[in-house]
Protein backbone atom coordinates (compact mmCIF):
# COMPACT_ATOMS: atom_id res chain seq x y z
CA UNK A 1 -34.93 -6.70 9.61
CA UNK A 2 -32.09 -7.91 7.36
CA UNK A 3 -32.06 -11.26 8.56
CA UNK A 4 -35.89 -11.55 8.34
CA UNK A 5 -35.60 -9.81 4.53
CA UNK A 6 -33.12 -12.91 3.94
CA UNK A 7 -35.19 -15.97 5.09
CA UNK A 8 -38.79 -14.75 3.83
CA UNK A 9 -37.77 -12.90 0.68
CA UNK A 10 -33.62 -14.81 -0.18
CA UNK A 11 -33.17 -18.61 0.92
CA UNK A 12 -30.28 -18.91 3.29
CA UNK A 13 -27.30 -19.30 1.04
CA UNK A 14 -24.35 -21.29 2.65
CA UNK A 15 -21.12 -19.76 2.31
CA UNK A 16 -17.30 -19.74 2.22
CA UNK A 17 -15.39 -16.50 2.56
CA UNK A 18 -11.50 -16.61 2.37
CA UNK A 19 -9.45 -14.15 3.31
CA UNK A 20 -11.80 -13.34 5.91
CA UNK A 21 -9.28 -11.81 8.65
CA UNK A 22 -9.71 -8.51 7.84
CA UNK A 23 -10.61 -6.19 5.05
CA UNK A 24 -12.99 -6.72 2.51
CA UNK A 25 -13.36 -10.60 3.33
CA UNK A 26 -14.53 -9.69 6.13
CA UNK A 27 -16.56 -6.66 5.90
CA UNK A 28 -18.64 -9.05 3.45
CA UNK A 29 -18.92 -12.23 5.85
CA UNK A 30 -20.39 -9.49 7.64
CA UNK A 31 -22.94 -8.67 5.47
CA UNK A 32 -23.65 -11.77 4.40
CA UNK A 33 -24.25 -12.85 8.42
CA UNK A 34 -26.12 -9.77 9.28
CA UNK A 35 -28.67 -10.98 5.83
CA UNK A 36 -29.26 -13.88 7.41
CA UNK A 37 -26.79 -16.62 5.28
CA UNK A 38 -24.89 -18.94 7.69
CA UNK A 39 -21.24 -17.80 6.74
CA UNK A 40 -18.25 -20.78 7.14
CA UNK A 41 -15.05 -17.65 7.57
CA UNK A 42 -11.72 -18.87 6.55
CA UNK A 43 -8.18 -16.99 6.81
CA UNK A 44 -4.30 -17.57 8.08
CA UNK A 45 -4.51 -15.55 11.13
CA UNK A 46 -6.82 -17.68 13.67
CA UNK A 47 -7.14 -15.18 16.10
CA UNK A 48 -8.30 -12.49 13.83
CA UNK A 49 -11.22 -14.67 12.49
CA UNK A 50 -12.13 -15.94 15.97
CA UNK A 51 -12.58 -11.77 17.17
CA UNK A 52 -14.77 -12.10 13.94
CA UNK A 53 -17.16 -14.49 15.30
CA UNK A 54 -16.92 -13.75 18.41
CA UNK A 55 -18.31 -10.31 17.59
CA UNK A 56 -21.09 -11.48 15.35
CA UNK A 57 -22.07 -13.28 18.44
CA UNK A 58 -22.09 -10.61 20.82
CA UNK A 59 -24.33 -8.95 18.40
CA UNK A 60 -26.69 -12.03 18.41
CA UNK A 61 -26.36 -13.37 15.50
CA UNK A 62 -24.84 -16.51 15.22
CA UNK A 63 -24.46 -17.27 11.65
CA UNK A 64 -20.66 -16.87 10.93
CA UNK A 65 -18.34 -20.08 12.00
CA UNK A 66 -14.57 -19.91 11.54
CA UNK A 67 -12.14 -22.23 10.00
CA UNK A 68 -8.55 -21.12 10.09
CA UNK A 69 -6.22 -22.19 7.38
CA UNK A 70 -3.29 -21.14 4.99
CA UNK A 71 -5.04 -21.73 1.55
CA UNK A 72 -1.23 -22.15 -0.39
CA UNK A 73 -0.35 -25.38 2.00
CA UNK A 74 -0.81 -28.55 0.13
CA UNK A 75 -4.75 -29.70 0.22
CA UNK A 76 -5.88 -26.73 1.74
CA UNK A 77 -8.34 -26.02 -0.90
CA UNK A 78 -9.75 -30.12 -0.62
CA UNK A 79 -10.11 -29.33 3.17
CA UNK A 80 -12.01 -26.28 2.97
CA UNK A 81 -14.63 -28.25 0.88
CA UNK A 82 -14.54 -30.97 3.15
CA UNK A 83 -15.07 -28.46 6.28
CA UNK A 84 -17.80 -26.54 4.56
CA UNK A 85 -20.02 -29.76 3.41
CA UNK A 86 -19.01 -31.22 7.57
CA UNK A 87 -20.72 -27.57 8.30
CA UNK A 88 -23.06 -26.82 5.94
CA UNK A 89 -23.90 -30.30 3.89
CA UNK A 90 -24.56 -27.65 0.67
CA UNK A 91 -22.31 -24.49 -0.28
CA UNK A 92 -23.94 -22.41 -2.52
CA UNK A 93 -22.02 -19.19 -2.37
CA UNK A 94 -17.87 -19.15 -2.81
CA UNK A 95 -16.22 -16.13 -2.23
CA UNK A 96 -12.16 -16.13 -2.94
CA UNK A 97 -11.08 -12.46 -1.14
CA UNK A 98 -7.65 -13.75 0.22
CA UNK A 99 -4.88 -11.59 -1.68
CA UNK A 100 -1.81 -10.77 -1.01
CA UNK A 101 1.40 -8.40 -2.57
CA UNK A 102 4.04 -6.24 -1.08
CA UNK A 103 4.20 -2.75 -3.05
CA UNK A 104 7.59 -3.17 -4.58
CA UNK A 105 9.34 -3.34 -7.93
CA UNK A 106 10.11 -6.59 -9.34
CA UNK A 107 13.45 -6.66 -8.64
CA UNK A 108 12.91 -5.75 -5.25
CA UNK A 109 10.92 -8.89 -4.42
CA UNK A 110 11.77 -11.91 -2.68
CA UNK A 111 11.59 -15.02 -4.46
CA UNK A 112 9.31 -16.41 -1.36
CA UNK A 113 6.98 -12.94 -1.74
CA UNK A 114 6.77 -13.97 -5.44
CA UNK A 115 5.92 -17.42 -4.95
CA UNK A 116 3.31 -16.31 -2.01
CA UNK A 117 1.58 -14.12 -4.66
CA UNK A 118 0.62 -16.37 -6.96
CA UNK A 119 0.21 -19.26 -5.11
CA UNK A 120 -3.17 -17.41 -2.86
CA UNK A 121 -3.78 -14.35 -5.76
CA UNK A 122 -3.98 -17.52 -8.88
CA UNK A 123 -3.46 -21.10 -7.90
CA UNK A 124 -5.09 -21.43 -4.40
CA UNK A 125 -8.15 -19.26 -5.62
CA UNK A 126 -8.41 -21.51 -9.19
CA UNK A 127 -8.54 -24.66 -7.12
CA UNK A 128 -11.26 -23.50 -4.89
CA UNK A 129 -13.43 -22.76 -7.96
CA UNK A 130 -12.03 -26.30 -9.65
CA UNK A 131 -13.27 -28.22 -6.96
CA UNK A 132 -16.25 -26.20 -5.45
CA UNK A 133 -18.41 -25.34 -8.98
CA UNK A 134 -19.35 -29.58 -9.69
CA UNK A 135 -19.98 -29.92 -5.74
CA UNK A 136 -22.46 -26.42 -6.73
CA UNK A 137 -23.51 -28.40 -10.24
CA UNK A 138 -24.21 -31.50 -8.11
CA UNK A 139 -26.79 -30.08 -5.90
CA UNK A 140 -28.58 -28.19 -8.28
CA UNK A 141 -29.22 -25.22 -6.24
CA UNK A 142 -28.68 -21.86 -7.41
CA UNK A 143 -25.06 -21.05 -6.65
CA UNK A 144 -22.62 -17.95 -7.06
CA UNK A 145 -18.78 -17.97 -7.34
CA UNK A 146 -17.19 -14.52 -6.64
CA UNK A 147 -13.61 -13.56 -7.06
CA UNK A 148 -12.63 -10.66 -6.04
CA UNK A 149 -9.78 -9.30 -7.94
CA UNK A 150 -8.91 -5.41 -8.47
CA UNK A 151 -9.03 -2.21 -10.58
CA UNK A 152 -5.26 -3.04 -11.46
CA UNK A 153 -6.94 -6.14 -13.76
CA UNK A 154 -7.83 -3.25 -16.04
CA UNK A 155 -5.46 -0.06 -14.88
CA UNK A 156 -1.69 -1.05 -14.94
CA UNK A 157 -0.03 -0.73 -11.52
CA UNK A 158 3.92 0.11 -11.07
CA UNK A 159 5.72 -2.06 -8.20
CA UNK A 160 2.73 -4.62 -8.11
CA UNK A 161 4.16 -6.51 -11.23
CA UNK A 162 3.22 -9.99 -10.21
CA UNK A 163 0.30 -8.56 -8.29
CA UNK A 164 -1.22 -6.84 -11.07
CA UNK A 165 -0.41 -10.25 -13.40
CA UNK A 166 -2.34 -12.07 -10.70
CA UNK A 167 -5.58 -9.50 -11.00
CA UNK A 168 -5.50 -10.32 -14.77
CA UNK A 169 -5.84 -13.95 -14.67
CA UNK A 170 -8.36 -13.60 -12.19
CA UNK A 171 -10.13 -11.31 -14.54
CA UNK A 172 -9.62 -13.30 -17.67
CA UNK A 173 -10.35 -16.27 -15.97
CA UNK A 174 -13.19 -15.37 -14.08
CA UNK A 175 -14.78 -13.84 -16.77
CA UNK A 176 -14.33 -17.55 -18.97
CA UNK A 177 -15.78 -18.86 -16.17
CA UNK A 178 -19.07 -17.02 -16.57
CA UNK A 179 -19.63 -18.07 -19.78
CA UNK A 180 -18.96 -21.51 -19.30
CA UNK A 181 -21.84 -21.46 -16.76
CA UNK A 182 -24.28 -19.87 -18.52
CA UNK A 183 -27.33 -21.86 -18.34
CA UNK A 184 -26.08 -23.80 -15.42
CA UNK A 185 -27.17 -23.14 -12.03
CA UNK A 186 -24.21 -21.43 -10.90
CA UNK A 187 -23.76 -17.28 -11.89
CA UNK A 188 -19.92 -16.26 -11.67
CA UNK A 189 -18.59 -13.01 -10.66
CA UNK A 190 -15.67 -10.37 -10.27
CA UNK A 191 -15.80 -8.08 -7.99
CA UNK A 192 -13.09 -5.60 -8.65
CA UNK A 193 -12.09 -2.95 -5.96
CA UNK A 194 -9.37 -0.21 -6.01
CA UNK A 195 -7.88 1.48 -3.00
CA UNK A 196 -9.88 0.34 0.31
CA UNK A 197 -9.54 1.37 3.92
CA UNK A 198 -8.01 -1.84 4.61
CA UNK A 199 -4.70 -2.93 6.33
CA UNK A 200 -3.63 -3.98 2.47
CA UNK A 201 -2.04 -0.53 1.93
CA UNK A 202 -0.13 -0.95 5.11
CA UNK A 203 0.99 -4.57 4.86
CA UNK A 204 2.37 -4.09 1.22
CA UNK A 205 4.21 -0.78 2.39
CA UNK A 206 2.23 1.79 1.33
CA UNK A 207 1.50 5.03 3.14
CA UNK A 208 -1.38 6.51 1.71
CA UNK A 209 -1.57 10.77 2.43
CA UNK A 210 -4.70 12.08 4.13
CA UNK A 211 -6.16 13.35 0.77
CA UNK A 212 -6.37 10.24 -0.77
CA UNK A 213 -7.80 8.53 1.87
CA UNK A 214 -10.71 10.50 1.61
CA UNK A 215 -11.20 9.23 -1.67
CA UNK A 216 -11.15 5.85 -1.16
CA UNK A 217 -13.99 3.16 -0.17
CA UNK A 218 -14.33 1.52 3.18
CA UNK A 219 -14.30 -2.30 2.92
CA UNK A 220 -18.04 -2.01 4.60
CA UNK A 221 -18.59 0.28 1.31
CA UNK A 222 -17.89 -2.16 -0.80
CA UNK A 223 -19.67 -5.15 0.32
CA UNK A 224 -22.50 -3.18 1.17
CA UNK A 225 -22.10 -2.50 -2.82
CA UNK A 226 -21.47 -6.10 -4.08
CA UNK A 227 -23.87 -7.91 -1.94
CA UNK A 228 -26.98 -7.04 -4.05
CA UNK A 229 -24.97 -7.65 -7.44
CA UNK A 230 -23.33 -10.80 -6.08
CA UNK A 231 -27.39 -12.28 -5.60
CA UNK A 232 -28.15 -10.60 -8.78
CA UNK A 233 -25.16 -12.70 -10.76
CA UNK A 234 -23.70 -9.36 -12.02
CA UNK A 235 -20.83 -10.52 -14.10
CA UNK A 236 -18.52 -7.30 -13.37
CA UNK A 237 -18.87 -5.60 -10.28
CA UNK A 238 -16.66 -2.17 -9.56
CA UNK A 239 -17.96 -0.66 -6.50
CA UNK A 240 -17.43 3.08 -6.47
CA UNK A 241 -17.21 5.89 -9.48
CA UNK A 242 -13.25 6.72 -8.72
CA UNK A 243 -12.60 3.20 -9.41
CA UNK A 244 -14.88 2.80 -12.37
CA UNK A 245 -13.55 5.74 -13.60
CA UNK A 246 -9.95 3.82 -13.72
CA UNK A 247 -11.12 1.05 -15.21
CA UNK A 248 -12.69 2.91 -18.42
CA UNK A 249 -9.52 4.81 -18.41
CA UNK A 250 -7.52 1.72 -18.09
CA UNK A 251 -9.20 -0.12 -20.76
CA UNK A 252 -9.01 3.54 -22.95
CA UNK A 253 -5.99 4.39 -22.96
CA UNK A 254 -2.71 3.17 -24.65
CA UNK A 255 -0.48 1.47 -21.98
CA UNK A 256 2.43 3.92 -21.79
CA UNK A 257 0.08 6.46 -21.23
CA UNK A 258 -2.20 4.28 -18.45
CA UNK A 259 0.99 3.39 -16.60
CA UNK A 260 2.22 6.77 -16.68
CA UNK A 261 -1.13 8.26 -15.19
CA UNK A 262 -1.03 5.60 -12.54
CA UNK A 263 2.37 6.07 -11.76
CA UNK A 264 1.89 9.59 -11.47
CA UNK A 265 -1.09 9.44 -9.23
CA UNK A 266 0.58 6.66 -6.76
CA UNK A 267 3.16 9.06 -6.50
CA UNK A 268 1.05 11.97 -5.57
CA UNK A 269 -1.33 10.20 -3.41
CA UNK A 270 1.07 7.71 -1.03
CA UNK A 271 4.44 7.24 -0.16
CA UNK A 272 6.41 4.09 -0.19
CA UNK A 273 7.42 2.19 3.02
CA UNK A 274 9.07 -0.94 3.68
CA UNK A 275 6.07 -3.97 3.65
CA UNK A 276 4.80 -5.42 6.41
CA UNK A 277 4.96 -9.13 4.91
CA UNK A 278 7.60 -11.35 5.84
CA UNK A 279 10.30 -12.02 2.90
């Protein structure tokens, strides 16, 4: 029914998820398959996004093809246009979802973990939208940019320093971008999640406690959320009240008070690990 809602009622839209592996990217080339839009799934770990189309084959529908690569190796970001116009000939939806950051302070970081941040969190996910929004202007068809960036863009979160720097420019950014394409084709969004059932807590060393889990959002949550508001062009998209919530308080309240509260709630609600990431 979803796929037949999609052609008669929503053109197809071609499009490029990143981070696609597992979490989030995922759950929305998902839902972005199961409406009917041929999906082109991109992520580091080949084997993850392979069990990805495989499944969306077993269930029948073919629409989700997979193209692994390491968006912060040199031309990644020109080879991922190049594979999606080979695929697709027109992209008209990008959606930058790859993220990464252990849960540590500073200090504790590797120099490597700190470069890894902000080359996928900023510069991998600004060249995507540098050199996919004139291929989008060229064709003329409506188009939508999405990057997904978090609740900590607005809420200040202790031991993701970098991290939470990364969220802002993707905020700030993201939100220039809109404006600069108003009128155009193209409608820009940020799609801005806090804690999600993913392996994210996990990987950055982060046990969360069975209370807190119970509050958070499954990754099929949210893209079952932003999936309507990503076709609608909705500028800001914070999928859940608990995280909206955070960001009112976040943009409310003084800083040493917000990064007190957030400290004080990380504390109660998880306990700190070491990270799954490499160093």
């Amino acid at each position: 029914m979803a796929q037949n809602r999609a052609i008669n009622g929503i053109s197809p839209l071609n499009t490029v998820i990143t981070g696609a592996s597992s979490g989030i990217g995922r759950a929305l080339a998902v839902e972005f398959a199961r409406h009917g839009h041929p999906v082109l799934a991109t992520a580091r770990r080949e084997e993850c996004i392979e069990e990805l189309c495989e499944q969306m084959a077993q269930e029948g529908n073919p629409c989700v093809r997979c193209f692994p690569l390491d968006l912060t190796a040199p031309g990644a970001a020109k080879a991922l246009l190049d594979e999606a116009v080979r695929v697709f000939g027109k992209v008209h939806v990008l959606i930058n979802a790859a993220g990464m950051s252990p849960y540590q302070e500073f200090s504790e970081l590797s120099c490597a973990n700190v470069r890894r941040i902000i080359e996928l969190n900023v510069l991998a996910l600004t060249e995507l939208c540098h050199l996919y929004l004139p291929h989008m202007q060229a064709h003329g068809e409506p188009g939508h940019i999405v990057n997904v960036g978090s609740v900590g863009a607005y809420a200040p979160l202790p031991r993701f320093s970098v991290y939470t720097g990364s969220k802002n420019y993707v905020r700030a950014f993201t939100d220039i971008l809109a404006y600069e394409c108003r009128g155009a084709n193209i409608r820009v969004s940020a799609l801005h999640p806090g804690g999600t059932l993913t392996e994210f807590p996990r990987l950055a060393g982060q046990q969360i406690k069975p209370f807190a889990r119970k509050t958070m959002l499954t990754p099929e949550r949210v893209a079952e959320i932003a999936y309507p508001a990503i076709l609608k062009g909705q500028r800001v998209i914070v999928p859940g009240f608990a995280n909206q919530l955070a960001v009112l308080l976040g943009k409310l309240l003084p800083f040493p008070w917000a990064i007190r509260l957030t400290d004080f709630v990380y504390r109660q609600s998880m306990d700190q690990v070491p990270p799954e990431y490499p160093s």
